[in-house]
C-alpha atoms as a PDB file:
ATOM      1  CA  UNK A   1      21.406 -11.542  -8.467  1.00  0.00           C
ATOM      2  CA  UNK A   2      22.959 -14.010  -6.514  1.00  0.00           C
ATOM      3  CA  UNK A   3      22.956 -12.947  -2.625  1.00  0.00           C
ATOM      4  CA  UNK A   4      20.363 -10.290  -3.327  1.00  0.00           C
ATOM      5  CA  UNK A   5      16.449 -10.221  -3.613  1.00  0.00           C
ATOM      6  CA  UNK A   6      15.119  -8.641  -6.586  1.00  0.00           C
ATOM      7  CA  UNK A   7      11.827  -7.024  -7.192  1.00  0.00           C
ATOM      8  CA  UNK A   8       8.911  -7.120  -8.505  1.00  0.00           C
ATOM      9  CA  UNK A   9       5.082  -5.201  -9.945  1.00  0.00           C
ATOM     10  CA  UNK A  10       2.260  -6.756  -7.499  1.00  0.00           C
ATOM     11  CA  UNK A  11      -0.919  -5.375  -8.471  1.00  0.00           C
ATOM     12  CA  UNK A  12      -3.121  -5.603  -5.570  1.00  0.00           C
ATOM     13  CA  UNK A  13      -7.138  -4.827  -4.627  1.00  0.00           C
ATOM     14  CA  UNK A  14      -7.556  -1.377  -2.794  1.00  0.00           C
ATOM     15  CA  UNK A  15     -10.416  -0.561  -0.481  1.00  0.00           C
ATOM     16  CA  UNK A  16     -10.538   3.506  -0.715  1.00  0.00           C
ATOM     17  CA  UNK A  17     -12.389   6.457   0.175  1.00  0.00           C
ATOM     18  CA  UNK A  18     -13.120   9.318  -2.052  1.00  0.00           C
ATOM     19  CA  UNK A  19     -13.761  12.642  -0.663  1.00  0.00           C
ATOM     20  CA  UNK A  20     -16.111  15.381  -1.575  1.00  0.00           C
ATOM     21  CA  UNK A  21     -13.217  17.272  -2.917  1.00  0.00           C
ATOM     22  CA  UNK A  22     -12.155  14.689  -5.000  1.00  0.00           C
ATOM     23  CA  UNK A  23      -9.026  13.019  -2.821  1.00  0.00           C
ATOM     24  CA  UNK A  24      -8.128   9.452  -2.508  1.00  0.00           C
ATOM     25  CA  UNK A  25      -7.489   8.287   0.459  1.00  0.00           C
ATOM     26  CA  UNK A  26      -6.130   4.055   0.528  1.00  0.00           C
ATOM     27  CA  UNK A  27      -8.170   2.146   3.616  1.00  0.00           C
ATOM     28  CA  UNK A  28      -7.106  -1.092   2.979  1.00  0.00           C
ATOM     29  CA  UNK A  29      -5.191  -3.599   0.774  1.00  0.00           C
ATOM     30  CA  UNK A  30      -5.965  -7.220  -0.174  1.00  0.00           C
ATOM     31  CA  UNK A  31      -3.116  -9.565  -1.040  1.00  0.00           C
ATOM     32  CA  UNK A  32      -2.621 -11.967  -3.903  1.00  0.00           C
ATOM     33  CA  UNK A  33      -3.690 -14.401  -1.266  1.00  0.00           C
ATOM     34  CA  UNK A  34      -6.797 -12.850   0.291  1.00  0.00           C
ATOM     35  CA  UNK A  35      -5.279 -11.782   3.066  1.00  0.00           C
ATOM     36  CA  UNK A  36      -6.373  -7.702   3.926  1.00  0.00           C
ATOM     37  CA  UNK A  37      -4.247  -5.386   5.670  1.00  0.00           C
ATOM     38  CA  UNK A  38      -5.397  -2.368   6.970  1.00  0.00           C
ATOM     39  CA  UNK A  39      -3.662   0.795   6.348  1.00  0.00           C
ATOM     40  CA  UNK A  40      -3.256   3.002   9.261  1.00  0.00           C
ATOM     41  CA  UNK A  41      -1.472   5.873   8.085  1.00  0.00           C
ATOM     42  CA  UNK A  42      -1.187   7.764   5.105  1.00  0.00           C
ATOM     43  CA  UNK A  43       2.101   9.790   5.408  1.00  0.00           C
ATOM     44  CA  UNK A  44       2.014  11.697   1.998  1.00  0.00           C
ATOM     45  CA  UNK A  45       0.690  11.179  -1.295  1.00  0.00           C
ATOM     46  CA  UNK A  46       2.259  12.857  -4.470  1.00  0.00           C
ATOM     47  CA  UNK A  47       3.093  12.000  -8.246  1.00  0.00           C
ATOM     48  CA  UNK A  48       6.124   9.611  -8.589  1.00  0.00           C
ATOM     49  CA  UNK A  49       7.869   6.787 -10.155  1.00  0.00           C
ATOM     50  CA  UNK A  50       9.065   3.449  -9.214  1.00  0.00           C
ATOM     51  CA  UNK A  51      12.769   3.117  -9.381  1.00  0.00           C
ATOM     52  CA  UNK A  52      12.311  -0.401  -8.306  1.00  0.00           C
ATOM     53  CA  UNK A  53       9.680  -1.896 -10.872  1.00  0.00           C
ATOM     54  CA  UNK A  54       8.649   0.767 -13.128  1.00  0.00           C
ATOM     55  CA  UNK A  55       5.548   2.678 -13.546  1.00  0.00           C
ATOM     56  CA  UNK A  56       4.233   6.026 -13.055  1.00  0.00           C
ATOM     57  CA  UNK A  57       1.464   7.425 -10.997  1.00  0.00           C
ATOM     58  CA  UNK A  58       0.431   8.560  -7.725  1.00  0.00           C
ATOM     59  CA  UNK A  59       2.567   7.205  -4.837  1.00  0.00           C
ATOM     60  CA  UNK A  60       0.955   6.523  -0.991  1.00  0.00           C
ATOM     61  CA  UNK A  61       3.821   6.102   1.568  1.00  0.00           C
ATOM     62  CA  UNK A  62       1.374   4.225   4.102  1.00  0.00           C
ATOM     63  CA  UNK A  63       2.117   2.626   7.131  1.00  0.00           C
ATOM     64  CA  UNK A  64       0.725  -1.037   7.642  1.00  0.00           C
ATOM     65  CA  UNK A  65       1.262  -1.983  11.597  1.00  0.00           C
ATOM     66  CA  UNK A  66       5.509  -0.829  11.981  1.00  0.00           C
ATOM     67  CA  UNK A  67       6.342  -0.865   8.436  1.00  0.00           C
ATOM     68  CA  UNK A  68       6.100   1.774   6.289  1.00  0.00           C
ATOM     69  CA  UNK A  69       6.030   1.267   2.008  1.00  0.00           C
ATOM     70  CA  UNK A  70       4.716   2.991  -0.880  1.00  0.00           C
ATOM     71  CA  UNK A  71       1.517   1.432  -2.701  1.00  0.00           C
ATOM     72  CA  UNK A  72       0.936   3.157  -6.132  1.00  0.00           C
ATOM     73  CA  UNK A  73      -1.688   4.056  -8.315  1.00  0.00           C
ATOM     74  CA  UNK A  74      -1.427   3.736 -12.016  1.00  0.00           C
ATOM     75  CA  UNK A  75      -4.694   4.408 -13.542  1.00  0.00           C
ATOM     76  CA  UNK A  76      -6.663   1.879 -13.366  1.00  0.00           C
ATOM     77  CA  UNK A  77      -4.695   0.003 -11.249  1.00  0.00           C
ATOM     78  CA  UNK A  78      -2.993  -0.222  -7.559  1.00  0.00           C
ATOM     79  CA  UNK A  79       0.322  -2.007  -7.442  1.00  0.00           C
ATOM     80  CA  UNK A  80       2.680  -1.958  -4.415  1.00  0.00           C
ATOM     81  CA  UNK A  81       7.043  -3.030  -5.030  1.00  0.00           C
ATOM     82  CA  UNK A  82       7.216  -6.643  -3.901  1.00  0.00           C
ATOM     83  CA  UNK A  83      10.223  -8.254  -3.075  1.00  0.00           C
ATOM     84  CA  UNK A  84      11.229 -11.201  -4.528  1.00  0.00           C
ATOM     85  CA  UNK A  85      13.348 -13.878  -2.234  1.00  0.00           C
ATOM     86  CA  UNK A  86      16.804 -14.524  -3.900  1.00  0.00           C
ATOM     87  CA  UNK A  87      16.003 -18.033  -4.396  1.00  0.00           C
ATOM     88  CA  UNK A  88      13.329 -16.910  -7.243  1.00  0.00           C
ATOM     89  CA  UNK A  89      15.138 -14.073  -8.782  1.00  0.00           C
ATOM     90  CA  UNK A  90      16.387 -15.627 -11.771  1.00  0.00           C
END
């Protein structure tokens, strides 16, 4: 994919809260690194798939700071679409 980042399943560590009515609601996400990011919004939440990566579950479009992504989970795990600098896709 020369010119082009690819993409690729991260499966990351969720902090959530679950309510008395049974929603999920995404608080925070920690990074392959250890790095957390809080989330401060969560814009909708409904059952999709990743065109990007694959996989099937329940999608979060949150917004971290200014940017806005989806973070998915696929029971029993969280995974958000990670990009993948050109100079790695092989």
């Amino acid at each position: 994919m020369k010119g082009a980042d690819g993409w690729r399943k991260r499966y990351v560590s969720v902090t959530a809260r679950m309510d008395e009515d049974g929603r999920v609601r995404p608080l925070s996400i920690q990074w392959y690194d250890g790095k957390t990011y809080a989330i401060d919004d969560v814009r909708s939440v409904r059952r999709s798939s990743s065109r990007k990566v694959g996989g099937d579950g329940i999608c979060y479009t949150i917004r971290i700071g200014e940017r806005i992504t989806q973070l998915y989970y696929e029971d029993p795990r969280w995974f958000v679409e990670e990009i993948v600098p050109d100079e790695l896709v092989s």
